[in-house]
PDB file of N, CA and C in Angstrom:
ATOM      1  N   UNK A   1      -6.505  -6.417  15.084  1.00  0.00           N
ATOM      2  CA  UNK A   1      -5.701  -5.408  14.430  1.00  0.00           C
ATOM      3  C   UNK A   1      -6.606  -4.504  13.591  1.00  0.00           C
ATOM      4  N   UNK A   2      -6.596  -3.151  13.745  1.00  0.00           N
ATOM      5  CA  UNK A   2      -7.171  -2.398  12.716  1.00  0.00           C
ATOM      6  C   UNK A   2      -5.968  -1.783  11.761  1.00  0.00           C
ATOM      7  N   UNK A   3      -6.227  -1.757  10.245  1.00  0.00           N
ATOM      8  CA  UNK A   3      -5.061  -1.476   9.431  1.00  0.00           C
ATOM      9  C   UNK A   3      -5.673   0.149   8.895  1.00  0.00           C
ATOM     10  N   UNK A   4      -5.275   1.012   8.905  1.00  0.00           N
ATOM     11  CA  UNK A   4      -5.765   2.434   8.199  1.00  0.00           C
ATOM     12  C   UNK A   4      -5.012   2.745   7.236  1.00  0.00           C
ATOM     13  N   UNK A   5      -5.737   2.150   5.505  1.00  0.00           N
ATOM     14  CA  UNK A   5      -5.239   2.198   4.525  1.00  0.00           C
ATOM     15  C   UNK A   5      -5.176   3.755   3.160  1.00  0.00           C
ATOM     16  N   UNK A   6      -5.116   3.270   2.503  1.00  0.00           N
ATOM     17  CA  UNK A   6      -5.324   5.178   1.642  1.00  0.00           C
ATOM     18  C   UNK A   6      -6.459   5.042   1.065  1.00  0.00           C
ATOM     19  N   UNK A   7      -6.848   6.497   0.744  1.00  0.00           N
ATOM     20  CA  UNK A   7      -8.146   5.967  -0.302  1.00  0.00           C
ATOM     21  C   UNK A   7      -8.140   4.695  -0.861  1.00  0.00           C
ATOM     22  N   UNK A   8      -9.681   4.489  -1.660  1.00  0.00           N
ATOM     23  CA  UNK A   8      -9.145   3.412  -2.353  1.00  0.00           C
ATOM     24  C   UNK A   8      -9.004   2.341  -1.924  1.00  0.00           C
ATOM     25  N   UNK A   9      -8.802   1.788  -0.817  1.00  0.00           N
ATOM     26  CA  UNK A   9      -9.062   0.942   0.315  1.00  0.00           C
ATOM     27  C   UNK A   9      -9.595   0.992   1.039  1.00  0.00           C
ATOM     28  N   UNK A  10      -9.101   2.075   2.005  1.00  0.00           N
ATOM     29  CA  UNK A  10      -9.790   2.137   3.103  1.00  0.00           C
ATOM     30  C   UNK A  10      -9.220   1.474   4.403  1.00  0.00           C
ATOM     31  N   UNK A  11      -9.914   1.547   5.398  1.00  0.00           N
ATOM     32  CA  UNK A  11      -9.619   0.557   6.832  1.00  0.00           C
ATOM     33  C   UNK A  11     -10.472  -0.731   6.365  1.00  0.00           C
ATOM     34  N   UNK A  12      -9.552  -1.627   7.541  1.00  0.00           N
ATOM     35  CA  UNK A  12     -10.305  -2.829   7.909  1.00  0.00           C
ATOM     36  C   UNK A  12      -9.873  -3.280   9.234  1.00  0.00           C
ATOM     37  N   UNK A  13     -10.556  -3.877   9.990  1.00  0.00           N
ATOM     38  CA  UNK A  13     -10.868  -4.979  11.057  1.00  0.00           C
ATOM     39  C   UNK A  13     -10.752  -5.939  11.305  1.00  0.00           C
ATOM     40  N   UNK A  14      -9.387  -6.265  11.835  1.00  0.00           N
ATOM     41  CA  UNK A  14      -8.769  -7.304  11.904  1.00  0.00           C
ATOM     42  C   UNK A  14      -8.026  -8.361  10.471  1.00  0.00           C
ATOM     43  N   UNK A  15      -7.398  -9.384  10.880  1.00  0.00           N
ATOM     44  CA  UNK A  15      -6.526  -9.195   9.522  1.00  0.00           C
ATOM     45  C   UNK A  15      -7.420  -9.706   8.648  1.00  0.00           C
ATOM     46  N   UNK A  16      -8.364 -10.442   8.474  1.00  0.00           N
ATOM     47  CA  UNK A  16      -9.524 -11.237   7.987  1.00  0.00           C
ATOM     48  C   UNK A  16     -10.072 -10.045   6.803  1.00  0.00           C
ATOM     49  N   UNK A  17     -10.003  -9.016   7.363  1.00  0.00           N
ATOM     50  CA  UNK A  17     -11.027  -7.908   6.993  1.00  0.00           C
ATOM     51  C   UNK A  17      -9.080  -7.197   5.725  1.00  0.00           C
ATOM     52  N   UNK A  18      -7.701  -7.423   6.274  1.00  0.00           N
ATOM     53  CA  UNK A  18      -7.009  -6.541   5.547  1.00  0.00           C
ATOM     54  C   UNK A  18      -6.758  -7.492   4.271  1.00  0.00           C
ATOM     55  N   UNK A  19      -6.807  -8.980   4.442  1.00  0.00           N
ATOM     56  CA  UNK A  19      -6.552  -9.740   3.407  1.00  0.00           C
ATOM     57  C   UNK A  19      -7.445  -9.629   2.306  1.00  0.00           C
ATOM     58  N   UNK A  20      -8.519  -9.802   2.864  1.00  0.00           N
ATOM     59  CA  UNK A  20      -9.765  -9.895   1.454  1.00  0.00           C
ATOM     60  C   UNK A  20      -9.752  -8.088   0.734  1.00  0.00           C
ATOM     61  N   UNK A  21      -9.709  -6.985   1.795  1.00  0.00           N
ATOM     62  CA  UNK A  21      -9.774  -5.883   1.376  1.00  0.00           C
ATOM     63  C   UNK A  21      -8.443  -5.144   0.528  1.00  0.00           C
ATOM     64  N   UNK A  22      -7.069  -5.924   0.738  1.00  0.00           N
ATOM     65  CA  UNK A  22      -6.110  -5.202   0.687  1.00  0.00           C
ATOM     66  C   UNK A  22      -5.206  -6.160   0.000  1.00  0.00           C
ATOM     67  N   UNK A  23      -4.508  -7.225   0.597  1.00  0.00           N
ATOM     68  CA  UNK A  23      -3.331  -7.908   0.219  1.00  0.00           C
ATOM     69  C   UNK A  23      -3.499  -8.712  -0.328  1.00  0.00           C
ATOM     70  N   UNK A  24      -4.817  -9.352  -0.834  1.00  0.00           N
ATOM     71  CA  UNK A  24      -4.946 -10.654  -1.881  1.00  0.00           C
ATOM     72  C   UNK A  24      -5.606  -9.775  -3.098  1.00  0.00           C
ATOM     73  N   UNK A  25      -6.392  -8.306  -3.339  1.00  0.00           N
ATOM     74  CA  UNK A  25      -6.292  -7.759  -4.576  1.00  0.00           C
ATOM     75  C   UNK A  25      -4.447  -7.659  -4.925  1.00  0.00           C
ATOM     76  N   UNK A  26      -4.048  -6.983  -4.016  1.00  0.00           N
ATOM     77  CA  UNK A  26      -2.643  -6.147  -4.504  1.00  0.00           C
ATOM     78  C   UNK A  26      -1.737  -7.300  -4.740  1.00  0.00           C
ATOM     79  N   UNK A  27      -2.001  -8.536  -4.328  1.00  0.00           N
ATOM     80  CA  UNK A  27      -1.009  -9.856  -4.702  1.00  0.00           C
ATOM     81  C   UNK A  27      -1.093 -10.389  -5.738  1.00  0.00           C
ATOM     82  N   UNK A  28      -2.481 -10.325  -6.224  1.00  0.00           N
ATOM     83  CA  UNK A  28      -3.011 -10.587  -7.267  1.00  0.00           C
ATOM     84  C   UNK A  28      -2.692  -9.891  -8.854  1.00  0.00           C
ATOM     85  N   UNK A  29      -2.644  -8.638  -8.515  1.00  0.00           N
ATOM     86  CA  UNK A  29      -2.218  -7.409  -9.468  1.00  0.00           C
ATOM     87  C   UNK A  29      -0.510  -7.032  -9.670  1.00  0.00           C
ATOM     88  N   UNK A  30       0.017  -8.064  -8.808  1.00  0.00           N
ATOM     89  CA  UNK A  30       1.356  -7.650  -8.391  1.00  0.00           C
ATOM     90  C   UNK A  30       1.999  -8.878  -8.009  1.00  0.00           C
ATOM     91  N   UNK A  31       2.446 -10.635  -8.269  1.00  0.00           N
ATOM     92  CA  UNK A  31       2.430 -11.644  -7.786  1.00  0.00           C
ATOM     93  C   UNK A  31       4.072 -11.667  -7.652  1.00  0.00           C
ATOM     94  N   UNK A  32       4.743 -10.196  -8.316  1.00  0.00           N
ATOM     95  CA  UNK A  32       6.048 -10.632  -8.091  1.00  0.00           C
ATOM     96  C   UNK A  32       6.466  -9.671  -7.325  1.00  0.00           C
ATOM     97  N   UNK A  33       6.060  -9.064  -7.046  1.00  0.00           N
ATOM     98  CA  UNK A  33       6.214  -7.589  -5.790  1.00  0.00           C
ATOM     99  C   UNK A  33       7.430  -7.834  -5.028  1.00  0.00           C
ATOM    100  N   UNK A  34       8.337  -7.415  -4.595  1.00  0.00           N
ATOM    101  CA  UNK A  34       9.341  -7.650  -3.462  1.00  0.00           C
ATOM    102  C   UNK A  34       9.814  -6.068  -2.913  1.00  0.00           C
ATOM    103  N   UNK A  35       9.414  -6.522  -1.717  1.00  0.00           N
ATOM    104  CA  UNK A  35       9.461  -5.580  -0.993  1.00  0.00           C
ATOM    105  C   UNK A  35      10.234  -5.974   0.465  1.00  0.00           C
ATOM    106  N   UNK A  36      10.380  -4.731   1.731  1.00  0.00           N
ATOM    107  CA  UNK A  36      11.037  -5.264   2.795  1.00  0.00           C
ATOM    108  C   UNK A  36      12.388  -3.798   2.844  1.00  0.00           C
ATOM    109  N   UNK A  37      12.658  -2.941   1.324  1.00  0.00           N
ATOM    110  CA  UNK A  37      13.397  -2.384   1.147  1.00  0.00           C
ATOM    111  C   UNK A  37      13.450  -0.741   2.312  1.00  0.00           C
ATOM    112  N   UNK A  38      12.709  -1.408   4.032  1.00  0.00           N
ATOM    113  CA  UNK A  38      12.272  -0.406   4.718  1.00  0.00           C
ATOM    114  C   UNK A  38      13.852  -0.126   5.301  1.00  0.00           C
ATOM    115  N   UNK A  39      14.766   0.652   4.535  1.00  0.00           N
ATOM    116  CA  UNK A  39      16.160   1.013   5.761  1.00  0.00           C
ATOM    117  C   UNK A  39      15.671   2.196   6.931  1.00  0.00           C
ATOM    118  N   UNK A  40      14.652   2.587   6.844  1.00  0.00           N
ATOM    119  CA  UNK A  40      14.302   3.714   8.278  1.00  0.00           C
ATOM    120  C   UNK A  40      13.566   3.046   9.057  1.00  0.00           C
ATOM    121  N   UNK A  41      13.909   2.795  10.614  1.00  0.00           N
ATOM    122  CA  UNK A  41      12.916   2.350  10.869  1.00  0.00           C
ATOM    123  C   UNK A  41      13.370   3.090  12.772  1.00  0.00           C
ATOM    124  N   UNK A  42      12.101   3.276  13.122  1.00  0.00           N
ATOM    125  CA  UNK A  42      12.113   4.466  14.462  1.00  0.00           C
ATOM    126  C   UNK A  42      11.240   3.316  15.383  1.00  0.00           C
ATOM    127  N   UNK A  43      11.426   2.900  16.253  1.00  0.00           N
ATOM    128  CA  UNK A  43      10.695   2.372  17.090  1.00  0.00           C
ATOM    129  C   UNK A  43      11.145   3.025  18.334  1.00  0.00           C
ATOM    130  N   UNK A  44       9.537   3.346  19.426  1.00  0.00           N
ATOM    131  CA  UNK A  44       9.697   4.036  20.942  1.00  0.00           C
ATOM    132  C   UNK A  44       8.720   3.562  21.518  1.00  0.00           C
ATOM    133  N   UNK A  45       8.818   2.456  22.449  1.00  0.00           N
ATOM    134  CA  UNK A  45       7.440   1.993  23.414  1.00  0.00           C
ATOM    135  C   UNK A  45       7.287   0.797  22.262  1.00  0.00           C
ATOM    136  N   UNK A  46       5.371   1.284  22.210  1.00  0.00           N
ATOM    137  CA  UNK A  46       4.451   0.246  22.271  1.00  0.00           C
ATOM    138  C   UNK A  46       4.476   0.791  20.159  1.00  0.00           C
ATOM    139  N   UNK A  47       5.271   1.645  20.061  1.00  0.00           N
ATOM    140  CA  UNK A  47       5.228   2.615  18.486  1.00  0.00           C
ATOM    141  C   UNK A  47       6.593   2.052  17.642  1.00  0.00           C
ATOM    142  N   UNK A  48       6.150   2.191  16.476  1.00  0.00           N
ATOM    143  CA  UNK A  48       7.251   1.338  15.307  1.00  0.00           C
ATOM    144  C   UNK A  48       6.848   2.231  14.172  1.00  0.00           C
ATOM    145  N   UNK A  49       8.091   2.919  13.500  1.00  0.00           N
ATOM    146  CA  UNK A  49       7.515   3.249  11.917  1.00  0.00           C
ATOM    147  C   UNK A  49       8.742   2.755  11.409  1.00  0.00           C
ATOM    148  N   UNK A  50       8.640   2.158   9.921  1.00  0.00           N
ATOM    149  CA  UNK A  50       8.846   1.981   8.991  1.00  0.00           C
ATOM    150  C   UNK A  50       8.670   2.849   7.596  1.00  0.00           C
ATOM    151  N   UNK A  51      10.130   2.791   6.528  1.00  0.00           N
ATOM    152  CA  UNK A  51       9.822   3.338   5.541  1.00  0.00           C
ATOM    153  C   UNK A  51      11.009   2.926   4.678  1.00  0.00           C
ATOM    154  N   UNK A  52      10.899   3.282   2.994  1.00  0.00           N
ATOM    155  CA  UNK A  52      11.939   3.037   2.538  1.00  0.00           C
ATOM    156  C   UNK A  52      11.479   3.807   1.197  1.00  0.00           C
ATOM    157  N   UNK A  53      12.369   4.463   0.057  1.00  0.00           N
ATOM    158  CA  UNK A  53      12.147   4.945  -1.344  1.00  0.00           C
ATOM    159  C   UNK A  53      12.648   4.632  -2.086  1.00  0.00           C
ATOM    160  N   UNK A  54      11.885   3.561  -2.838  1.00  0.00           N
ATOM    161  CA  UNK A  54      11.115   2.678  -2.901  1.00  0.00           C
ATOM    162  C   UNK A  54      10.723   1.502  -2.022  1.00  0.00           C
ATOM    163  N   UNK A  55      10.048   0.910  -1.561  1.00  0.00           N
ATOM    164  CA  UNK A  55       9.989   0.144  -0.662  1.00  0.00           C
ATOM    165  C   UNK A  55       9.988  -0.846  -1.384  1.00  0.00           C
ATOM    166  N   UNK A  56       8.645  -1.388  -2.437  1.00  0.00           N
ATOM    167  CA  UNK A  56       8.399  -1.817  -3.303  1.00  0.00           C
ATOM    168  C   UNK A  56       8.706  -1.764  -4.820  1.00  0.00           C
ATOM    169  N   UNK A  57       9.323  -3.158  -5.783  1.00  0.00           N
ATOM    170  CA  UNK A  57       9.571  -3.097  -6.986  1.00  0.00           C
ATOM    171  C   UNK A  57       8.363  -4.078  -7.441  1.00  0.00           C
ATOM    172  N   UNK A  58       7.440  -4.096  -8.411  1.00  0.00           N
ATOM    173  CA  UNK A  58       6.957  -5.113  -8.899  1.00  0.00           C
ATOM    174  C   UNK A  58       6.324  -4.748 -10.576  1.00  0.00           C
ATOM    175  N   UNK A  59       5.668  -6.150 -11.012  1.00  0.00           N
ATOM    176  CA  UNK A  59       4.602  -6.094 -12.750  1.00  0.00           C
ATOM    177  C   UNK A  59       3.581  -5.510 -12.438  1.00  0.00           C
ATOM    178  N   UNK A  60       3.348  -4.870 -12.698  1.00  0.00           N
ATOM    179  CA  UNK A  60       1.440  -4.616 -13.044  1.00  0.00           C
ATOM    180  C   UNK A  60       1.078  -5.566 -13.733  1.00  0.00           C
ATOM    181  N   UNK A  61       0.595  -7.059 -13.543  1.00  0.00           N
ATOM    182  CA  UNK A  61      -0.163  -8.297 -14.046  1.00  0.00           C
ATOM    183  C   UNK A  61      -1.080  -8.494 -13.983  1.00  0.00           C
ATOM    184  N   UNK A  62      -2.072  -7.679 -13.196  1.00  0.00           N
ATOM    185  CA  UNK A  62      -3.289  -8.118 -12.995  1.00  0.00           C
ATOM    186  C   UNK A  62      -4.362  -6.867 -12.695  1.00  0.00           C
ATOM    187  N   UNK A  63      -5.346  -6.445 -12.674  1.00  0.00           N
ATOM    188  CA  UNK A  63      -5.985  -5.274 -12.985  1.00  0.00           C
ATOM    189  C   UNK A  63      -6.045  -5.247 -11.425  1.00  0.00           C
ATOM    190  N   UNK A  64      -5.911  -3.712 -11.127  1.00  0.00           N
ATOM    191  CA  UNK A  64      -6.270  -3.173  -9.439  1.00  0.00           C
ATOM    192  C   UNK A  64      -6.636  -1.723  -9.804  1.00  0.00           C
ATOM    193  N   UNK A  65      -7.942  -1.467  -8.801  1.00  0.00           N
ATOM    194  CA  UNK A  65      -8.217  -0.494  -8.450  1.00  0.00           C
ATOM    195  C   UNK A  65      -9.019  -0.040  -9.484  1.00  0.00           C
ATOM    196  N   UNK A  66      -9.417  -1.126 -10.382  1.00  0.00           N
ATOM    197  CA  UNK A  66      -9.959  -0.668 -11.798  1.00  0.00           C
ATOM    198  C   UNK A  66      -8.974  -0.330 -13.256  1.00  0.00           C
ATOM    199  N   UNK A  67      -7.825  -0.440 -12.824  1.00  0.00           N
ATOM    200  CA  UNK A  67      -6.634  -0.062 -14.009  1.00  0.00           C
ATOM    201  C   UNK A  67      -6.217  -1.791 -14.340  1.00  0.00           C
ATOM    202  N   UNK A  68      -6.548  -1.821 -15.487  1.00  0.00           N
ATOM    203  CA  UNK A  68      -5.806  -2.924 -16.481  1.00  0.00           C
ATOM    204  C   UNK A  68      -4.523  -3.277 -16.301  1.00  0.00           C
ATOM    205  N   UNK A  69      -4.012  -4.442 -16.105  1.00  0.00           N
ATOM    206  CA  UNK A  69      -2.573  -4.299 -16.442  1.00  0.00           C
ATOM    207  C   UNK A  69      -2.165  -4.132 -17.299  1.00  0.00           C
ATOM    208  N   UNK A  70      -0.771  -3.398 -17.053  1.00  0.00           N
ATOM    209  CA  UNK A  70      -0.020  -2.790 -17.837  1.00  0.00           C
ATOM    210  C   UNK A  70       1.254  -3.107 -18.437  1.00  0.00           C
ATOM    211  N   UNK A  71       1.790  -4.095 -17.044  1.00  0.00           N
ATOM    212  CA  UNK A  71       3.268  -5.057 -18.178  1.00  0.00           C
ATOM    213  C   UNK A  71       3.809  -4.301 -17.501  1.00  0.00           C
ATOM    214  N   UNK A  72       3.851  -2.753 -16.769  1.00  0.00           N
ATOM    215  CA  UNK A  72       5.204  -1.687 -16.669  1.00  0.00           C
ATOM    216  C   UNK A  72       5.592  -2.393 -15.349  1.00  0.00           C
ATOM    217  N   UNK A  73       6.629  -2.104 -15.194  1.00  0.00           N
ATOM    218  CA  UNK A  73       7.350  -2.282 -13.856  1.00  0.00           C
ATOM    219  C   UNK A  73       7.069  -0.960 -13.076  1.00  0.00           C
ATOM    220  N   UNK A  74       6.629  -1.526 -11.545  1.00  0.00           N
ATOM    221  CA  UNK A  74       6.734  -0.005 -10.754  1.00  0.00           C
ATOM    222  C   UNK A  74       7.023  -0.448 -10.083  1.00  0.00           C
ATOM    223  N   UNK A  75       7.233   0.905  -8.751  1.00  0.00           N
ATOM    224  CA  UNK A  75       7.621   1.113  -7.753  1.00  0.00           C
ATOM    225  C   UNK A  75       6.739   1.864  -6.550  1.00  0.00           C
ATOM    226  N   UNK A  76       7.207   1.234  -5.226  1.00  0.00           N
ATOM    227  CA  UNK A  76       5.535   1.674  -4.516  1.00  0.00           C
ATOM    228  C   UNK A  76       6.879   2.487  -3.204  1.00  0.00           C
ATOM    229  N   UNK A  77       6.256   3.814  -3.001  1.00  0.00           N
ATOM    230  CA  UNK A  77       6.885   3.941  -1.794  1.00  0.00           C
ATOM    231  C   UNK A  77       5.853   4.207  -0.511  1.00  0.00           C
ATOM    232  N   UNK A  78       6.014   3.411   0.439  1.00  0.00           N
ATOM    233  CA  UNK A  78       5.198   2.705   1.641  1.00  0.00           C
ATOM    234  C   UNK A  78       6.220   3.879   2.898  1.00  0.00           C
ATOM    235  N   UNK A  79       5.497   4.217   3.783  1.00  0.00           N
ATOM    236  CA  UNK A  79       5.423   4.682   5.377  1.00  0.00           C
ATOM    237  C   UNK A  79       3.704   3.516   6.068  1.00  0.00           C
ATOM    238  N   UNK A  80       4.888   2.653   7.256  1.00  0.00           N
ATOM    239  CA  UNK A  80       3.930   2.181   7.697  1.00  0.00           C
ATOM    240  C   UNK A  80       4.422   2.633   9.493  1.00  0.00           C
ATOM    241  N   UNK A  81       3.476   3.182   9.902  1.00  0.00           N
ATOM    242  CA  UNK A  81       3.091   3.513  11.554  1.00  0.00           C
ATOM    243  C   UNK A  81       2.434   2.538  12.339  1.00  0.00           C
ATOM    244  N   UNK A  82       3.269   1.952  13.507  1.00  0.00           N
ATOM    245  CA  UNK A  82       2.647   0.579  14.326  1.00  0.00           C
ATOM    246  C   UNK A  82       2.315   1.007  15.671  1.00  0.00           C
ATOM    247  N   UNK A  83       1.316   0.397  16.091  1.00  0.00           N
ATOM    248  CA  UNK A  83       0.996   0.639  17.487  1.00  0.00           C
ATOM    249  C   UNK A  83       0.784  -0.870  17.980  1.00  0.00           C
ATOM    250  N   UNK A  84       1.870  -1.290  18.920  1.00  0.00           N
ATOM    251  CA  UNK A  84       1.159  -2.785  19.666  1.00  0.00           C
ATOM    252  C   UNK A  84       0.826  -2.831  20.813  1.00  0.00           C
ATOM    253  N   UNK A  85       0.354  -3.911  21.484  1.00  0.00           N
ATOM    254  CA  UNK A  85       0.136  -4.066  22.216  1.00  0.00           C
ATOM    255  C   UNK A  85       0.247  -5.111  22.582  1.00  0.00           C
ATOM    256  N   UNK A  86       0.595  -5.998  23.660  1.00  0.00           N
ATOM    257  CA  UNK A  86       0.443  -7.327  24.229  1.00  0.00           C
ATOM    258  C   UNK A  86       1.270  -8.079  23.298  1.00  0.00           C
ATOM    259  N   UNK A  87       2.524  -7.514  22.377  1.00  0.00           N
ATOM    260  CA  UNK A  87       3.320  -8.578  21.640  1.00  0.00           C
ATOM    261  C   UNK A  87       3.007  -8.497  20.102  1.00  0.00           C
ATOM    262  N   UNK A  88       1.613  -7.799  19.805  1.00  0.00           N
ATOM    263  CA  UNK A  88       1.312  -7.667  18.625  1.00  0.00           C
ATOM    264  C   UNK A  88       0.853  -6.420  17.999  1.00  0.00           C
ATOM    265  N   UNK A  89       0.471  -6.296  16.735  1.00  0.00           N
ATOM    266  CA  UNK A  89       0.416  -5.150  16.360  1.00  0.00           C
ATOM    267  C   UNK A  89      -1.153  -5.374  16.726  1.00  0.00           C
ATOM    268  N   UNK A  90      -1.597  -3.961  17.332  1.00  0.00           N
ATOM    269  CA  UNK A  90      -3.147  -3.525  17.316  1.00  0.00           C
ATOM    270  C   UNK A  90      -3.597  -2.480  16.453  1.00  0.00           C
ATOM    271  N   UNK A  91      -3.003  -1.723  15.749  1.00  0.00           N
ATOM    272  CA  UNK A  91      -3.224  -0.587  14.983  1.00  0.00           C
ATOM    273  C   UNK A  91      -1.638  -0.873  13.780  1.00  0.00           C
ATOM    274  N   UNK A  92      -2.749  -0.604  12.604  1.00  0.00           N
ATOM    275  CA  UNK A  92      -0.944   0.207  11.592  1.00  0.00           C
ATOM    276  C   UNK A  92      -1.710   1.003  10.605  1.00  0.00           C
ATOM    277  N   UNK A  93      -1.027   2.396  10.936  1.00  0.00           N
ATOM    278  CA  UNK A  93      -1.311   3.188   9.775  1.00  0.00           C
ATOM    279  C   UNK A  93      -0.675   3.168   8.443  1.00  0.00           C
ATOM    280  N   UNK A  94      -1.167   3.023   7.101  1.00  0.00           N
ATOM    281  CA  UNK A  94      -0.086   2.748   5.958  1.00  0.00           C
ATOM    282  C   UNK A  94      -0.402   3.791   5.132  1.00  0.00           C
ATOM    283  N   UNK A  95       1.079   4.238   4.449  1.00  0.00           N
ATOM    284  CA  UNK A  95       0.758   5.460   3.801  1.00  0.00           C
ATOM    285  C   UNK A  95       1.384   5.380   2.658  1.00  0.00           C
ATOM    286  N   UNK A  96       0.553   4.799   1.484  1.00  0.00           N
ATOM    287  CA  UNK A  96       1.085   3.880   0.298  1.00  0.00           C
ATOM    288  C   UNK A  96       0.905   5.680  -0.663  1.00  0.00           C
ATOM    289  N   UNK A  97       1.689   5.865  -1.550  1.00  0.00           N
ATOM    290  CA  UNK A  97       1.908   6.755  -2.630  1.00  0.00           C
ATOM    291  C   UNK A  97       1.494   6.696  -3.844  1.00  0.00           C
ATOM    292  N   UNK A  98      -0.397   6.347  -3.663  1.00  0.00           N
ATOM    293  CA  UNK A  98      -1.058   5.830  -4.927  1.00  0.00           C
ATOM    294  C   UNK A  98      -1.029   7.052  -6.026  1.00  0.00           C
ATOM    295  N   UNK A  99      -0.688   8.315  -5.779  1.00  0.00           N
ATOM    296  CA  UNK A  99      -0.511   8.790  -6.529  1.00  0.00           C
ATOM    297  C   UNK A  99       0.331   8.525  -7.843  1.00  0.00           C
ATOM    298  N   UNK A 100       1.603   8.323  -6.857  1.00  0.00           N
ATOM    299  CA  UNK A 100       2.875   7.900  -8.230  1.00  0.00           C
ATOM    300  C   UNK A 100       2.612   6.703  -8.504  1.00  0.00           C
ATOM    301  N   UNK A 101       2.165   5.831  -7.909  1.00  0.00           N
ATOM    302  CA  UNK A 101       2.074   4.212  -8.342  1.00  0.00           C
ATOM    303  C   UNK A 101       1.281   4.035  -9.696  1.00  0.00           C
ATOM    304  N   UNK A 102      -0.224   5.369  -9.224  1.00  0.00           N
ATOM    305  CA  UNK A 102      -1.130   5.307 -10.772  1.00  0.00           C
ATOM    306  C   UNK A 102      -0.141   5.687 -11.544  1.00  0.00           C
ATOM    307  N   UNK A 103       0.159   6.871 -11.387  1.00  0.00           N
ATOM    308  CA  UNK A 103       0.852   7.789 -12.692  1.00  0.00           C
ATOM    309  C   UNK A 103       1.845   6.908 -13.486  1.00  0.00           C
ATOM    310  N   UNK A 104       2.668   5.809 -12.915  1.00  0.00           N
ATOM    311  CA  UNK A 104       3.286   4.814 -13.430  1.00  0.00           C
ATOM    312  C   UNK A 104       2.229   3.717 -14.251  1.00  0.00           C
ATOM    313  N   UNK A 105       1.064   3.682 -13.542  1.00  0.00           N
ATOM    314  CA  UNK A 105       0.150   2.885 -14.443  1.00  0.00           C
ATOM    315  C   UNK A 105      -0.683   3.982 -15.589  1.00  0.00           C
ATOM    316  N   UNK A 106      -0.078   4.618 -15.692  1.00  0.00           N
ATOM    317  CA  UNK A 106      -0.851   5.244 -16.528  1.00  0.00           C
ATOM    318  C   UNK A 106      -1.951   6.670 -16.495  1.00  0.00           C
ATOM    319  N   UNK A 107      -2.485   6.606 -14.944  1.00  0.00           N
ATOM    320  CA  UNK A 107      -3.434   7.018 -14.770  1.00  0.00           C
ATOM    321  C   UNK A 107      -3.054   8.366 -14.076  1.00  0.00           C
ATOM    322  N   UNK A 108      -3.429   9.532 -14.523  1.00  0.00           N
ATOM    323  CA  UNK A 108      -3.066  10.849 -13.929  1.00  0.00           C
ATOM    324  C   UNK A 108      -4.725  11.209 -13.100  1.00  0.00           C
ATOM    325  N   UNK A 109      -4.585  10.904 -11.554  1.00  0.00           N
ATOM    326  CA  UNK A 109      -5.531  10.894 -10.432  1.00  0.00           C
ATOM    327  C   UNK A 109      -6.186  12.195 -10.914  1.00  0.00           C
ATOM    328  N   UNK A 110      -4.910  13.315 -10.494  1.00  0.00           N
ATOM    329  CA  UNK A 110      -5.417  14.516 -11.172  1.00  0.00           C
ATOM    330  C   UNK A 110      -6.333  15.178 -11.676  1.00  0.00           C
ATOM    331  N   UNK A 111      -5.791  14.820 -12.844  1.00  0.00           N
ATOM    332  CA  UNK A 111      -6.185  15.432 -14.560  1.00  0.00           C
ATOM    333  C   UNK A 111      -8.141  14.097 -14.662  1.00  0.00           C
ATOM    334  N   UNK A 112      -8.137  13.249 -13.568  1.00  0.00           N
ATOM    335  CA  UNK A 112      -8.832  12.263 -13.799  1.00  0.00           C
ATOM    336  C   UNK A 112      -9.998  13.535 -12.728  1.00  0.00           C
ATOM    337  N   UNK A 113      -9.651  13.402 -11.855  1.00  0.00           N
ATOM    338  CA  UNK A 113     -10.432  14.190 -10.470  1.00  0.00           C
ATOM    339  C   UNK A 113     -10.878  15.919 -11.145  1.00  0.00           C
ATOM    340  N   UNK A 114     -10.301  16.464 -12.152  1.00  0.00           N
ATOM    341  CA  UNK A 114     -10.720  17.432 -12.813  1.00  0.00           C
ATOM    342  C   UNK A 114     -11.760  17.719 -13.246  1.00  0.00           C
ATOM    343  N   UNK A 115     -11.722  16.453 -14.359  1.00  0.00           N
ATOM    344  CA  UNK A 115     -12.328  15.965 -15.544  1.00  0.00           C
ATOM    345  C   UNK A 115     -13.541  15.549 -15.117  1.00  0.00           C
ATOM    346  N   UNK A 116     -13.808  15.577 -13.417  1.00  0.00           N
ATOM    347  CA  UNK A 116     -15.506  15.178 -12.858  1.00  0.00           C
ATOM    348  C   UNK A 116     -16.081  16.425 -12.107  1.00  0.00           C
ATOM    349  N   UNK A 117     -14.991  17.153 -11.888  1.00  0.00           N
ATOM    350  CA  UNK A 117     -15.486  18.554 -11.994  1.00  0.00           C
ATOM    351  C   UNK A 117     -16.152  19.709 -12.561  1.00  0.00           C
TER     352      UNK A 117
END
């Protein structure tokens, strides 16, 4: 499986490569997360997307991405794009909204991406 994540992550290679890179930081930073809240979902062929607004409710408990936790409650809204093959997924594009997720932690990407200008 290759996963194509947002900045900030990045891709990885196979799931070996999305766990260590992706879902055991964000589980970690987030241990009460519940998500699943995808009501759109388009599947044609070997293709599947998913989405929902909010997808995700969870704590900021644990520091990600370099931001401290924060105690706030957020909300993550997720578009994920599937491609399988042979029964399984071989490709998923994910299109996580780290923008608003920082800005809920605090962090204006922005006003941050300026400020190195």
């Amino acid at each position: 499986m290759m996963w194509y994540g947002p900045c900030g992550i990045g891709s990885n290679y196979r799931w070996e490569g999305f766990v260590k890179d992706h879902r055991a930081p964000f589980l970690a930073a987030f241990p009460d997360r519940k998500g699943g809240n995808h009501y759109c979902r388009i599947g044609d062929g070997n293709y599947a997307a998913v989405s929902g607004w909010p997808s995700m409710t969870m704590t900021h408990q644990g520091p990600y991405l370099g931001v401290a936790p924060t105690g706030r409650a957020l909300t993550l809204r997720v578009m994920d794009f599937y491609r399988c093959a042979n029964g399984k997924i071989a490709e998923n594009w994910v299109l996580l909204d780290y923008m608003d997720l920082m800005q809920q932690m605090g962090v204006d990407l922005i006003a941050r991406s300026n400020a190195l200008s």
